[in-house]
C-alpha atoms as a PDB file:
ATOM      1  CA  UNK A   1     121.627 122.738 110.362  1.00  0.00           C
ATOM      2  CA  UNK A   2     120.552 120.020 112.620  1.00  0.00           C
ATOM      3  CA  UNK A   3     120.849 120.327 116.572  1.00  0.00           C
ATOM      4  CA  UNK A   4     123.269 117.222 116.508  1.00  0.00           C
ATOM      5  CA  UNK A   5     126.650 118.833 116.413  1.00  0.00           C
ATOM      6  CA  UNK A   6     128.085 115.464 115.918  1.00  0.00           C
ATOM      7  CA  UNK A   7     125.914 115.092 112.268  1.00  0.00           C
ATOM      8  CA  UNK A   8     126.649 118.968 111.696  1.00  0.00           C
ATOM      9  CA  UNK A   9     130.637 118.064 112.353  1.00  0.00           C
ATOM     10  CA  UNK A  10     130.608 115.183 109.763  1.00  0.00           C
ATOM     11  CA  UNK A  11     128.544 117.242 107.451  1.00  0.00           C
ATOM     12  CA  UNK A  12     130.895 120.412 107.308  1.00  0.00           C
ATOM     13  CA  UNK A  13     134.141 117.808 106.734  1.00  0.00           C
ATOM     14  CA  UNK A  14     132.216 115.625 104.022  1.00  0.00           C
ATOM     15  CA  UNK A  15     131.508 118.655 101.988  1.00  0.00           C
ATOM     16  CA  UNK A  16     134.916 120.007 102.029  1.00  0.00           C
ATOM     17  CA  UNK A  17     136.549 116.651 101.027  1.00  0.00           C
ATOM     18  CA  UNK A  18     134.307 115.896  99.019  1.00  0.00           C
ATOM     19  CA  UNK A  19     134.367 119.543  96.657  1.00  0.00           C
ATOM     20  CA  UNK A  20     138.230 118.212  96.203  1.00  0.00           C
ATOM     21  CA  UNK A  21     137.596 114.986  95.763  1.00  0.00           C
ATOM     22  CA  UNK A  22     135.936 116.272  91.849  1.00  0.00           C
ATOM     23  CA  UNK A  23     138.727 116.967  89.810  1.00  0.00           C
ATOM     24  CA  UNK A  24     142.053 115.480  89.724  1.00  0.00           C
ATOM     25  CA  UNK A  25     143.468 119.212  90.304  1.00  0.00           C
ATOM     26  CA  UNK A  26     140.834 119.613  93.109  1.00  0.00           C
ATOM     27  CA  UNK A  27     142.494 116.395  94.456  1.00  0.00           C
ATOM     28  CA  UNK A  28     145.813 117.404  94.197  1.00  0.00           C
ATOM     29  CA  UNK A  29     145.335 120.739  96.187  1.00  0.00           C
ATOM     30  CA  UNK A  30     143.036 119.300  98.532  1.00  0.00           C
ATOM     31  CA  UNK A  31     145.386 116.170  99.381  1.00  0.00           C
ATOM     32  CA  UNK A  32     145.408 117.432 103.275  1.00  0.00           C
ATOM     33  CA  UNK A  33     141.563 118.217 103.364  1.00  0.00           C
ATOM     34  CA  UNK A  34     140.994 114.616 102.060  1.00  0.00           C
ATOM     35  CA  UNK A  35     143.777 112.756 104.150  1.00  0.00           C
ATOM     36  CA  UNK A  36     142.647 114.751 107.630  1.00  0.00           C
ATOM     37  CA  UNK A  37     139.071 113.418 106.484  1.00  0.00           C
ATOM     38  CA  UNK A  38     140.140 110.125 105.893  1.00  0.00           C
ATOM     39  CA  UNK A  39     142.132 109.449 109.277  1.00  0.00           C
ATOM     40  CA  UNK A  40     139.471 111.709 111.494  1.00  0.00           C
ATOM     41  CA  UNK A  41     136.012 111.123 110.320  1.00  0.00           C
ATOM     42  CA  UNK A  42     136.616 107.268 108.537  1.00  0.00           C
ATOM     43  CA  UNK A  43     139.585 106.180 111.394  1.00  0.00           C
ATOM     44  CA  UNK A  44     138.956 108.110 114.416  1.00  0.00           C
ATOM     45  CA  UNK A  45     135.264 108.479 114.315  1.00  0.00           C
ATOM     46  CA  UNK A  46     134.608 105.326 112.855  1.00  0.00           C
ATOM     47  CA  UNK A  47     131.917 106.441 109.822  1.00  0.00           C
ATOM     48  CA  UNK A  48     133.293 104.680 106.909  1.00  0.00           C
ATOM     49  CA  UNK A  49     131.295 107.102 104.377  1.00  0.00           C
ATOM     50  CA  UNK A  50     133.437 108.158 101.490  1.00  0.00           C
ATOM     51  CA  UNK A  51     133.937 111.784 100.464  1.00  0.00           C
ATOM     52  CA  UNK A  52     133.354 110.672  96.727  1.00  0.00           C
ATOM     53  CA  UNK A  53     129.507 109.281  97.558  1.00  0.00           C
ATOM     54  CA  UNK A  54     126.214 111.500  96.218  1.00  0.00           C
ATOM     55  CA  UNK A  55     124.616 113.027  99.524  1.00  0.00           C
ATOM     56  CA  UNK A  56     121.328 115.397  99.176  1.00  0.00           C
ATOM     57  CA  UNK A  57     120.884 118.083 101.431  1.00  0.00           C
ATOM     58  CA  UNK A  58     120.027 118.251 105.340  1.00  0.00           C
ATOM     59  CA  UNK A  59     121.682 114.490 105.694  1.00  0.00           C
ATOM     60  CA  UNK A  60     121.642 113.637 109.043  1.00  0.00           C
ATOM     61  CA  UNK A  61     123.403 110.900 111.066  1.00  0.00           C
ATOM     62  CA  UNK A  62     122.867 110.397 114.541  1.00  0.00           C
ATOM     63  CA  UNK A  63     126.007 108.542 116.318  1.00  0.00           C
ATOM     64  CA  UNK A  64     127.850 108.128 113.690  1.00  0.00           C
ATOM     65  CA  UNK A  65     129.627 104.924 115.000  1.00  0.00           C
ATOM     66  CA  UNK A  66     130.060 101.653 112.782  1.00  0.00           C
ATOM     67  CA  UNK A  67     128.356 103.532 110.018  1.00  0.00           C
ATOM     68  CA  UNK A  68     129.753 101.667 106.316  1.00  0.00           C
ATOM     69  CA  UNK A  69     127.987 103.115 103.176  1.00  0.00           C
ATOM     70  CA  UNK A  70     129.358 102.469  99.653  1.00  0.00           C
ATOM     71  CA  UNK A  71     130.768 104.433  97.607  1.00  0.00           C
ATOM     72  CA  UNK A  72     128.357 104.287  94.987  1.00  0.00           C
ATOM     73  CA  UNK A  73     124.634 104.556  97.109  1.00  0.00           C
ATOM     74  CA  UNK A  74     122.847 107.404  96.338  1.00  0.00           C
ATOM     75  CA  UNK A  75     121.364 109.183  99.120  1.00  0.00           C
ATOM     76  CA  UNK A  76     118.585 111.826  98.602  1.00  0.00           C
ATOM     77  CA  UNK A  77     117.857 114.898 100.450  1.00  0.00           C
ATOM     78  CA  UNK A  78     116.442 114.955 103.798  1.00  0.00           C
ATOM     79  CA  UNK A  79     117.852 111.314 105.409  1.00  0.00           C
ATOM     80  CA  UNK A  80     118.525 110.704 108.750  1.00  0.00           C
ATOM     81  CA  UNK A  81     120.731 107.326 109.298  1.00  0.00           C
ATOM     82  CA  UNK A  82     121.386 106.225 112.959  1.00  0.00           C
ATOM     83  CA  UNK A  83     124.523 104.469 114.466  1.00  0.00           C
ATOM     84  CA  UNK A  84     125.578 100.884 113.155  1.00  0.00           C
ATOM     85  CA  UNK A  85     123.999 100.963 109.524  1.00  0.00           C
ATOM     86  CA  UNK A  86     125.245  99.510 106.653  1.00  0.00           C
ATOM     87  CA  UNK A  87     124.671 100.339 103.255  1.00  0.00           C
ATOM     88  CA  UNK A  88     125.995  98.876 100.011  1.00  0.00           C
ATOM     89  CA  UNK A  89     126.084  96.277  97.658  1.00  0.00           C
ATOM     90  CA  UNK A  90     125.487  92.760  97.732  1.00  0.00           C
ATOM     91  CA  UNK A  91     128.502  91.358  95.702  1.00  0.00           C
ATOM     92  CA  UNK A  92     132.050  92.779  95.155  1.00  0.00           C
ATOM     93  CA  UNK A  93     130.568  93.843  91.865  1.00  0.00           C
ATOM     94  CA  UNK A  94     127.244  94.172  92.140  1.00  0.00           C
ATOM     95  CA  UNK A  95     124.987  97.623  92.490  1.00  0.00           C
ATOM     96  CA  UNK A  96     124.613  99.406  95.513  1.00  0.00           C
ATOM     97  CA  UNK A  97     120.901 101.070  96.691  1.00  0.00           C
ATOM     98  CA  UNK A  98     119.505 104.771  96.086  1.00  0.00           C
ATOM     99  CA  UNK A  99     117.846 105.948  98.935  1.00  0.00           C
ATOM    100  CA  UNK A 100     114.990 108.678  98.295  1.00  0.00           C
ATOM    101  CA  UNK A 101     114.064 111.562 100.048  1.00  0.00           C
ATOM    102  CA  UNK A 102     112.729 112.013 103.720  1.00  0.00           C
ATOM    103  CA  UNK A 103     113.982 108.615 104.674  1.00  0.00           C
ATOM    104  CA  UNK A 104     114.445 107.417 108.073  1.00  0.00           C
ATOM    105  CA  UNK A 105     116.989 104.740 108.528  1.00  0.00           C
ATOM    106  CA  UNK A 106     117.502 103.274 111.917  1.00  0.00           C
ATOM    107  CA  UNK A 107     119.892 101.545 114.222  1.00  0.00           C
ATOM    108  CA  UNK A 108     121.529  98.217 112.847  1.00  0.00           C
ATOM    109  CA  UNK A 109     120.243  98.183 109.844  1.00  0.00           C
ATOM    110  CA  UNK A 110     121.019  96.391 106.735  1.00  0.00           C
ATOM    111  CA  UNK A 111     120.302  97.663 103.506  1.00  0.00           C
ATOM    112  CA  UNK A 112     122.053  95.533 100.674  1.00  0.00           C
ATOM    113  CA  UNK A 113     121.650  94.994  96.970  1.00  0.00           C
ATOM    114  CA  UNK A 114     120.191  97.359  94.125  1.00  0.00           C
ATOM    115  CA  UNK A 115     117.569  98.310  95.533  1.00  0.00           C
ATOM    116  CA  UNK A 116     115.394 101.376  95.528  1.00  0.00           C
ATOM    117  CA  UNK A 117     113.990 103.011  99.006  1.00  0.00           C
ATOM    118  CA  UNK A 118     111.164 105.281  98.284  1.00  0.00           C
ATOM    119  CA  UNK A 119     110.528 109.188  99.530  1.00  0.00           C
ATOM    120  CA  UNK A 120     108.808 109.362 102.822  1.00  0.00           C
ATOM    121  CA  UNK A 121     109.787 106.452 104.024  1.00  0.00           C
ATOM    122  CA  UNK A 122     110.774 104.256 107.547  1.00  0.00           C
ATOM    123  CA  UNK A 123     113.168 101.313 107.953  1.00  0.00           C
ATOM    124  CA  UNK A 124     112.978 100.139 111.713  1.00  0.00           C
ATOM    125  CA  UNK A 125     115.789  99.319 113.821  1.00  0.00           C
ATOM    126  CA  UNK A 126     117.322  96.105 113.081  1.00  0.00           C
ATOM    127  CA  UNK A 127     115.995  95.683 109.783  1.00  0.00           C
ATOM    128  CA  UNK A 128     117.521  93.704 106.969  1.00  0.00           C
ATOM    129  CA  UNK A 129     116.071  95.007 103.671  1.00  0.00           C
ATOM    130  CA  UNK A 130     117.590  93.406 100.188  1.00  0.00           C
ATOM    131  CA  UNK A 131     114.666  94.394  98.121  1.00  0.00           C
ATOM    132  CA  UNK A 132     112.715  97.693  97.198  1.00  0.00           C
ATOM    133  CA  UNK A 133     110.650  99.199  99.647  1.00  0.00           C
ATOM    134  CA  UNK A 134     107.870 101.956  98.669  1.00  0.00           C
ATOM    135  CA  UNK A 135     107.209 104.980  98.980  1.00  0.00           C
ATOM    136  CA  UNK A 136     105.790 106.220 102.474  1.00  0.00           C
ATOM    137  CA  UNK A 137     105.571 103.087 104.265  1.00  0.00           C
ATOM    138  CA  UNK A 138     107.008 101.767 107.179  1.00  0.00           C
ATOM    139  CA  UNK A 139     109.422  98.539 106.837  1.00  0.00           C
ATOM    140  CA  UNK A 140     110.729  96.135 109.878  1.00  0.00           C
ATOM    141  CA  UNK A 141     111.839  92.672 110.321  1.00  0.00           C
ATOM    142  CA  UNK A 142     114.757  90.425 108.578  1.00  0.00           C
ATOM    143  CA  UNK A 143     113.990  90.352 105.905  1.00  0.00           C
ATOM    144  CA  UNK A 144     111.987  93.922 105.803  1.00  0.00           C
ATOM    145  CA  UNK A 145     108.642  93.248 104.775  1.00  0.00           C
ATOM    146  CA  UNK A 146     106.124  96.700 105.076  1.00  0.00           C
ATOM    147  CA  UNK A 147     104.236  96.741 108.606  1.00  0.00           C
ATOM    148  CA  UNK A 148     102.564 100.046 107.978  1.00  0.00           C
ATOM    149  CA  UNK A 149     101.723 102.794 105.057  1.00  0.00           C
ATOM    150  CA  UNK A 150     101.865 106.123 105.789  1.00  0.00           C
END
């Protein structure tokens, strides 16, 4: 576990809601796991990360406030997202990006579209990225264009 109780917190209530959110008779006996997720973590908290969404392990997120991620991104293992990110797709109906492992994700961000963000990599703060980014490199700006390889 991380030293950020605040990521550890989120963490321990998105992996209970979302083992019931699996089956509908998961769902059914987990109604008040889900519903005390939904009002504390999503309402309260203001991280507006469904319980239904594919997280790898050691995710963290460092003040979680005015985080939005979609409910189909794909996030690998090892990512650390910072306050006032958002994540998702670029049209009502359109994909939504997979984010690879060891990422680092910072403040304000934008990430948008299908799109594929490569292991080992950096988005700065600020940063508006709407198309792939490579592996180990270092992306900034609006839009993100690389600024460094790793």
């Amino acid at each position: 576990m991380s030293k950020n109780s605040k990521s550890n917190y989120f963490n321990i209530w998105f992996n209970l809601s979302s083992f019931f959110s699996k089956r509908l008779f998961f769902r059914l006996i987990g109604f008040p796991i889900r519903f005390l997720y939904k009002i504390h973590i999503q309402w309260v908290l203001g991280i507006d990360i469904p319980d239904t969404i594919k997280i790898g392990k050691n995710f963290v997120l460092f003040h979680g406030q005015g985080v939005v991620i979609n409910s189909s991104t794909i996030i690998g293992d090892n990512v650390t997202i910072r306050q006032n990110t958002t994540i998702g797709n670029a049209r009502h109906d359109g994909g939504s990006p997979v984010i690879g492992n060891n990422v680092e994700i910072g403040a304000n961000c934008v990430i948008i579209g299908e799109i594929s963000i490569g292991n080992n990599s950096i988005i700065a703060a600020g940063s508006v990225v709407v198309k792939d980014v490579p592996e180990n490199v270092v992306v900034a700006g609006n839009p993100a264009k690389v600024i460094k390889v790793l």
